[in-house]
Each structure stands twice: as structure tokens, then as C-alpha cells.
PDB file of N, CA and C in Angstrom:
ATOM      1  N   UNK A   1       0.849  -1.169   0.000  1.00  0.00           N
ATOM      2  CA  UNK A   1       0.000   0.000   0.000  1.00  0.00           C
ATOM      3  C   UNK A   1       0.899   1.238   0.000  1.00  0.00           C
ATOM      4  N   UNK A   2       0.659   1.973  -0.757  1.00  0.00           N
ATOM      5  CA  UNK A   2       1.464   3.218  -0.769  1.00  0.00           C
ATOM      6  C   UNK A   2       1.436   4.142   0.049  1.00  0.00           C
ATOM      7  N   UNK A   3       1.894   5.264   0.632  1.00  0.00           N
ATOM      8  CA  UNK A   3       1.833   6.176   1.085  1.00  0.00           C
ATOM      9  C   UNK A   3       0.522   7.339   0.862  1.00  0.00           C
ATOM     10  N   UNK A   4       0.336   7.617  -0.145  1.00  0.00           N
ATOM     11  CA  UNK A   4      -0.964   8.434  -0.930  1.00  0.00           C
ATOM     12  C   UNK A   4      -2.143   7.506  -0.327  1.00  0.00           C
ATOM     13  N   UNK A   5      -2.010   5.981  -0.863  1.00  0.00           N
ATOM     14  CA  UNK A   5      -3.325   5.610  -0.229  1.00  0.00           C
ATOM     15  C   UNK A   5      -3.798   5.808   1.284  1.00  0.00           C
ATOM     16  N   UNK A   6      -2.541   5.339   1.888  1.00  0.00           N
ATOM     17  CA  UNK A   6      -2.862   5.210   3.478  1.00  0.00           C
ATOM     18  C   UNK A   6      -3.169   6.747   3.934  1.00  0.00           C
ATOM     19  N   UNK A   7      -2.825   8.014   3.274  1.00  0.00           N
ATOM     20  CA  UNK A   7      -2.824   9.089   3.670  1.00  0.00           C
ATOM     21  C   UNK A   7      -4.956   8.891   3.845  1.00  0.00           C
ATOM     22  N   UNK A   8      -5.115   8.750   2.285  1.00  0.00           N
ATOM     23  CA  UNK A   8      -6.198   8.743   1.933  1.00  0.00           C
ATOM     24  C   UNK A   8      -7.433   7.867   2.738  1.00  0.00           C
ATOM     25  N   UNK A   9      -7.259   6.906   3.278  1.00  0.00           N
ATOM     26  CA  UNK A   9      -7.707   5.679   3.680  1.00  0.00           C
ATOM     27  C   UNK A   9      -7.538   6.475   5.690  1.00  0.00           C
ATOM     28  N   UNK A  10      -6.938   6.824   5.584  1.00  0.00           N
ATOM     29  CA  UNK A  10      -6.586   7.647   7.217  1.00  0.00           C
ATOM     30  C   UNK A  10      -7.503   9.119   7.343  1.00  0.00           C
ATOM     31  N   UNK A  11      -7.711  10.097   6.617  1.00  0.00           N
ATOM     32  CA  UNK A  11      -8.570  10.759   6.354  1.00  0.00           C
ATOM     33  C   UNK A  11      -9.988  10.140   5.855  1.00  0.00           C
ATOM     34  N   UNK A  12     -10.213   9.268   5.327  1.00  0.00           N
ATOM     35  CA  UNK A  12     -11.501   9.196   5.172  1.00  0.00           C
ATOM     36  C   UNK A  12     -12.129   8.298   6.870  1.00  0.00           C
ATOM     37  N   UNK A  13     -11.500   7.403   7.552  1.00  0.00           N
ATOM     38  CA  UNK A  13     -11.541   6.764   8.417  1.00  0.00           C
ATOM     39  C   UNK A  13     -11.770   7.869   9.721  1.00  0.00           C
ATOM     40  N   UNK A  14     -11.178   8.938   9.653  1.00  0.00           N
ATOM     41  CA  UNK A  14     -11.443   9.912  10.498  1.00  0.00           C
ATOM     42  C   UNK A  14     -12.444  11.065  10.445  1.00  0.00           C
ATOM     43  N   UNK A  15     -12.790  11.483   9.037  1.00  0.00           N
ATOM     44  CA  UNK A  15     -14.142  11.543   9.057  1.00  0.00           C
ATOM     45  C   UNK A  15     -15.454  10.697   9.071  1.00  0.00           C
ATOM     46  N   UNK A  16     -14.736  10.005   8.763  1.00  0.00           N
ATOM     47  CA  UNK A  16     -16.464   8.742   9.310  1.00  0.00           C
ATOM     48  C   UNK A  16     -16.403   8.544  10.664  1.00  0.00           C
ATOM     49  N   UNK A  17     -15.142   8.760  11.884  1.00  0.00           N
ATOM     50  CA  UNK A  17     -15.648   8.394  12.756  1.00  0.00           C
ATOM     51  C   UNK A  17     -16.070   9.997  13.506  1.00  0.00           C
ATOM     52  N   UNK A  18     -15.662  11.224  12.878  1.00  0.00           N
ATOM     53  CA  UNK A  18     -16.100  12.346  13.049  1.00  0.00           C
ATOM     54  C   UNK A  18     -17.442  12.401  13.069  1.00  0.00           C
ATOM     55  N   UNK A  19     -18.169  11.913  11.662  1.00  0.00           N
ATOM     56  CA  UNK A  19     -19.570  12.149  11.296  1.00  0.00           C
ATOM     57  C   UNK A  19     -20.297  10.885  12.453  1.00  0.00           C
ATOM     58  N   UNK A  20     -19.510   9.970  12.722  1.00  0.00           N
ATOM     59  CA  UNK A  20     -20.155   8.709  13.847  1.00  0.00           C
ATOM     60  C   UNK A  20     -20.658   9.478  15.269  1.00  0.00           C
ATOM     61  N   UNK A  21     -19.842  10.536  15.511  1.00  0.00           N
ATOM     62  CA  UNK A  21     -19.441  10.957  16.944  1.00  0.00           C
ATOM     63  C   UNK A  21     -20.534  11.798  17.032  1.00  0.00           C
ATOM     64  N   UNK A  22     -20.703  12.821  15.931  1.00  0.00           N
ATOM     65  CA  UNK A  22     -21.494  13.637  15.793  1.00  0.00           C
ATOM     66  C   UNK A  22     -22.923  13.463  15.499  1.00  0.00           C
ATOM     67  N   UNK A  23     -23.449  12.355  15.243  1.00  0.00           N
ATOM     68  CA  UNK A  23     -24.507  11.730  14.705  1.00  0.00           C
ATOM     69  C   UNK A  23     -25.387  11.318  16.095  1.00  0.00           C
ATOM     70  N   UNK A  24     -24.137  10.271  17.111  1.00  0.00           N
ATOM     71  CA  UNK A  24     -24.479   9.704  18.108  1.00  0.00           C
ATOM     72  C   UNK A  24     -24.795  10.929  18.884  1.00  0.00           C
ATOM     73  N   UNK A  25     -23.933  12.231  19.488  1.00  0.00           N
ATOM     74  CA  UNK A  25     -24.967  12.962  19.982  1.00  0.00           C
ATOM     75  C   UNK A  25     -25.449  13.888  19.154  1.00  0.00           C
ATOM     76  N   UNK A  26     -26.383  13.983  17.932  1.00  0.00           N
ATOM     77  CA  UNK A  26     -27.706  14.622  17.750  1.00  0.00           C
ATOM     78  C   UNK A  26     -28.678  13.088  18.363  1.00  0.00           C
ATOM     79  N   UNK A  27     -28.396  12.443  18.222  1.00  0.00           N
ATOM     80  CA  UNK A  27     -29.594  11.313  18.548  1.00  0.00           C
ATOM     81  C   UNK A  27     -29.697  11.141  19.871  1.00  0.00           C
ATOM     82  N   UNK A  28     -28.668  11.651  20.944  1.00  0.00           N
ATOM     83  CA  UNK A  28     -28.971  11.721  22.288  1.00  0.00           C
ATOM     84  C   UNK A  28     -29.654  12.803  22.631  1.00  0.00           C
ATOM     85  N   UNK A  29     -29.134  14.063  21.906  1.00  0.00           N
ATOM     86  CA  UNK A  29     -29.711  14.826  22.095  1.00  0.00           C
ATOM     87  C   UNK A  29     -31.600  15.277  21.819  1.00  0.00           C
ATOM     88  N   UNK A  30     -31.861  14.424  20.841  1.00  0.00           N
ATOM     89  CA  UNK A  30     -33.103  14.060  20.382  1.00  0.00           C
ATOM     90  C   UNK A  30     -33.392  13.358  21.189  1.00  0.00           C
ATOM     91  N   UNK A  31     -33.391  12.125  21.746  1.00  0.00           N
ATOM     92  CA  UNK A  31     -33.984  11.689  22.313  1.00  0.00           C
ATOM     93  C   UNK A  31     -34.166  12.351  24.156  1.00  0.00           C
ATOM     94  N   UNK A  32     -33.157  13.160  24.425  1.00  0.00           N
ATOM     95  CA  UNK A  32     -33.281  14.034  25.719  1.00  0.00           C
ATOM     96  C   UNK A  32     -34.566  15.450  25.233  1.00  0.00           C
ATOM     97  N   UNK A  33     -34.697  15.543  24.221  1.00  0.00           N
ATOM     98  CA  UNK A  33     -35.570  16.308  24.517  1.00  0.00           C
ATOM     99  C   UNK A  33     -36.829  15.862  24.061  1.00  0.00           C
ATOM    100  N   UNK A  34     -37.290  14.923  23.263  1.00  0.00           N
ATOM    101  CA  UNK A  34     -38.442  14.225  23.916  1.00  0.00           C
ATOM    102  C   UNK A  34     -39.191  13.229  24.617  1.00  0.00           C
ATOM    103  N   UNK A  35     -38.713  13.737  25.597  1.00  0.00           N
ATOM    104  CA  UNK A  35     -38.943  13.146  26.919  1.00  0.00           C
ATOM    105  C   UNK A  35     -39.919  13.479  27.447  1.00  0.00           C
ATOM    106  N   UNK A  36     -41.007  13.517  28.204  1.00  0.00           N
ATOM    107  CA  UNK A  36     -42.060  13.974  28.444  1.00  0.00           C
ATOM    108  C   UNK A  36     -41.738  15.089  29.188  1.00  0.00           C
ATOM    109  N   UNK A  37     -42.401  16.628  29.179  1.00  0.00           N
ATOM    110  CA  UNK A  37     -42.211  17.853  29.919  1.00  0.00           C
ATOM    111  C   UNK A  37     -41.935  17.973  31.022  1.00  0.00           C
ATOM    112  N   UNK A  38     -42.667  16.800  31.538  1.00  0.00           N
ATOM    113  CA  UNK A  38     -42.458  16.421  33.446  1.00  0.00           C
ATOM    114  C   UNK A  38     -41.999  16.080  34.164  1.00  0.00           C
ATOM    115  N   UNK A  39     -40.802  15.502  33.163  1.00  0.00           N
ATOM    116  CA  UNK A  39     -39.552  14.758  33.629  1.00  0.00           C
ATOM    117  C   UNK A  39     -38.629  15.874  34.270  1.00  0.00           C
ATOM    118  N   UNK A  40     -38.217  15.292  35.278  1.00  0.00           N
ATOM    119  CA  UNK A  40     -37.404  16.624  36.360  1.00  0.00           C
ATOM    120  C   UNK A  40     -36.250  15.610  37.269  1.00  0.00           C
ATOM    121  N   UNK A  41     -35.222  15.731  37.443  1.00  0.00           N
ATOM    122  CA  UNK A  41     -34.341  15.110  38.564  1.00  0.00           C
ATOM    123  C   UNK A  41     -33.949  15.795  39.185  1.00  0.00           C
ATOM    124  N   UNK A  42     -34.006  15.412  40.608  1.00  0.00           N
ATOM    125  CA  UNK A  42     -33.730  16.413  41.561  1.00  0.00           C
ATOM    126  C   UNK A  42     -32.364  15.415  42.440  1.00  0.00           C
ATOM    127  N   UNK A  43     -31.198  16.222  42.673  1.00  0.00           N
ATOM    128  CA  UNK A  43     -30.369  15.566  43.243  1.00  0.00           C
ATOM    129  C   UNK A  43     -29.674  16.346  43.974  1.00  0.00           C
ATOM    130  N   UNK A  44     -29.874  15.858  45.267  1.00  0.00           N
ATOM    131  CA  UNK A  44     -29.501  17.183  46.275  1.00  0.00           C
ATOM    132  C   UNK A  44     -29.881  18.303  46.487  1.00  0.00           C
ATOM    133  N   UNK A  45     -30.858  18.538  46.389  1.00  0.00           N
ATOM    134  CA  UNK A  45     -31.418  20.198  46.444  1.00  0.00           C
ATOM    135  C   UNK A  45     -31.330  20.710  45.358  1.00  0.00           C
ATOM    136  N   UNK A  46     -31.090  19.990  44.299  1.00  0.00           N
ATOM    137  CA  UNK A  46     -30.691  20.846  42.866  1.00  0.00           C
ATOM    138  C   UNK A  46     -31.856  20.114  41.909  1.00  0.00           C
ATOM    139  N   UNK A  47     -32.641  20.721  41.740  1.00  0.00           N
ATOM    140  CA  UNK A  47     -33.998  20.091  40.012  1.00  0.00           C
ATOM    141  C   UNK A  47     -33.384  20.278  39.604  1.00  0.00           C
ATOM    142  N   UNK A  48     -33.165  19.831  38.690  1.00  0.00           N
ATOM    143  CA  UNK A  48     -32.902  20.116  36.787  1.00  0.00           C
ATOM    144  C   UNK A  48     -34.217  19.449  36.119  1.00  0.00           C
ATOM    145  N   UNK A  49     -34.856  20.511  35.719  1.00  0.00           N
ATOM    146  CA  UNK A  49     -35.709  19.916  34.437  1.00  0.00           C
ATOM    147  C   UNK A  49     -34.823  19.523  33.055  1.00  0.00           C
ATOM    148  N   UNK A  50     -35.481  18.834  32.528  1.00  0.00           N
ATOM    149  CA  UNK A  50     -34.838  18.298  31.050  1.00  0.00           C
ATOM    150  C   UNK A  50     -35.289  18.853  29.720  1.00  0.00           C
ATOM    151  N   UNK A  51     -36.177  20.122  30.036  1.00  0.00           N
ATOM    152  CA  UNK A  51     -36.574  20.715  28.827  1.00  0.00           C
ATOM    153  C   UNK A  51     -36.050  22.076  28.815  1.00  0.00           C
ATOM    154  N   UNK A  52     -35.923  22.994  28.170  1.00  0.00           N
ATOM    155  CA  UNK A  52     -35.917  24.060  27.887  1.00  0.00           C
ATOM    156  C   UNK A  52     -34.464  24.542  26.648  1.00  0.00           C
ATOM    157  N   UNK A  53     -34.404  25.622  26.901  1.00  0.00           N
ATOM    158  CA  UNK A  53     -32.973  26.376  25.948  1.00  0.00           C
ATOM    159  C   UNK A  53     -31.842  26.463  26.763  1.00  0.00           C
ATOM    160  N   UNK A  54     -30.973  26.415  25.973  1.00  0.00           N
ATOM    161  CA  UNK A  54     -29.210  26.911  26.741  1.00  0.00           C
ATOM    162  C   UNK A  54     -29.524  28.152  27.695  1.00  0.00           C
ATOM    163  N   UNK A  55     -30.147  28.789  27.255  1.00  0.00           N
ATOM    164  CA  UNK A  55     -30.161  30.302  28.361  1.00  0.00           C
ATOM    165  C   UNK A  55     -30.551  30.192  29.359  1.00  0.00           C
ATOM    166  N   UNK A  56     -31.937  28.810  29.475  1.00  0.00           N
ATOM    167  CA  UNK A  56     -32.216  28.366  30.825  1.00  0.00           C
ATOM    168  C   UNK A  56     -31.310  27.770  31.737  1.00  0.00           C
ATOM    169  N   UNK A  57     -30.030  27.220  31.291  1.00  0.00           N
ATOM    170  CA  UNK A  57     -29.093  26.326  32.088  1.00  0.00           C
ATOM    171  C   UNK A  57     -28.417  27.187  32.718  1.00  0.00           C
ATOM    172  N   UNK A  58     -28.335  28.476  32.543  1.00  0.00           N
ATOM    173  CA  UNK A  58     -27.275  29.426  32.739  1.00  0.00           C
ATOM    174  C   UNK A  58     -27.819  29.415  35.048  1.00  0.00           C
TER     175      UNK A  58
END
């Protein structure tokens, strides 16, 4: 195997596991937000609901 290939074969292997990584969390992330509205964990004095926007986490 030549050099050119393996370059080639090494870049494509690292974007597929780029696009893998990135895939797995939109689908976590999808599935965290439909979750039913009512879903809430409370741990230690601290709720966290599981719905809302980034600005709410603040």
C-alpha cells in the first residue's frame, strides 16, 4: 500500500468516525428532549428539568 493511499484511507476513516461521533450525539440529544415535559431530577437540592434552551441552564 502506498503512502498516498494510506494518507487517503486515514482521512476518510477519520471523518467517518467524526460524522459517527457527531450523529451519536444529535440522537442523544433528540432523544433528551423528547422526553415527556415532566420529567425533572432532583439531586440534592438541585432540580434540573430536562426541557428548555441553553439560556435556561445558565
Amino acid at each position: 500500500m502506498s503512502i498516498k493511499t494510506r494518507k487517503y484511507l486515514m482521512i476518510f476513516f477519520l471523518c467517518a468516525l467524526a460524522t459517527g461521533l457527531y450523529g451519536t450525539a444529535a440522537y442523544r440529544v433528540e432523544q433528551t428532549r423528547m422526553q415527556p415535559t415532566f420529567a425533572i431530577s432532583c439531586h440534592q437540592d438541585q432540580c434540573v428539568p430536562h426541557i428548555g434552551s441553553f439560556s435556561a441552564l445558565r
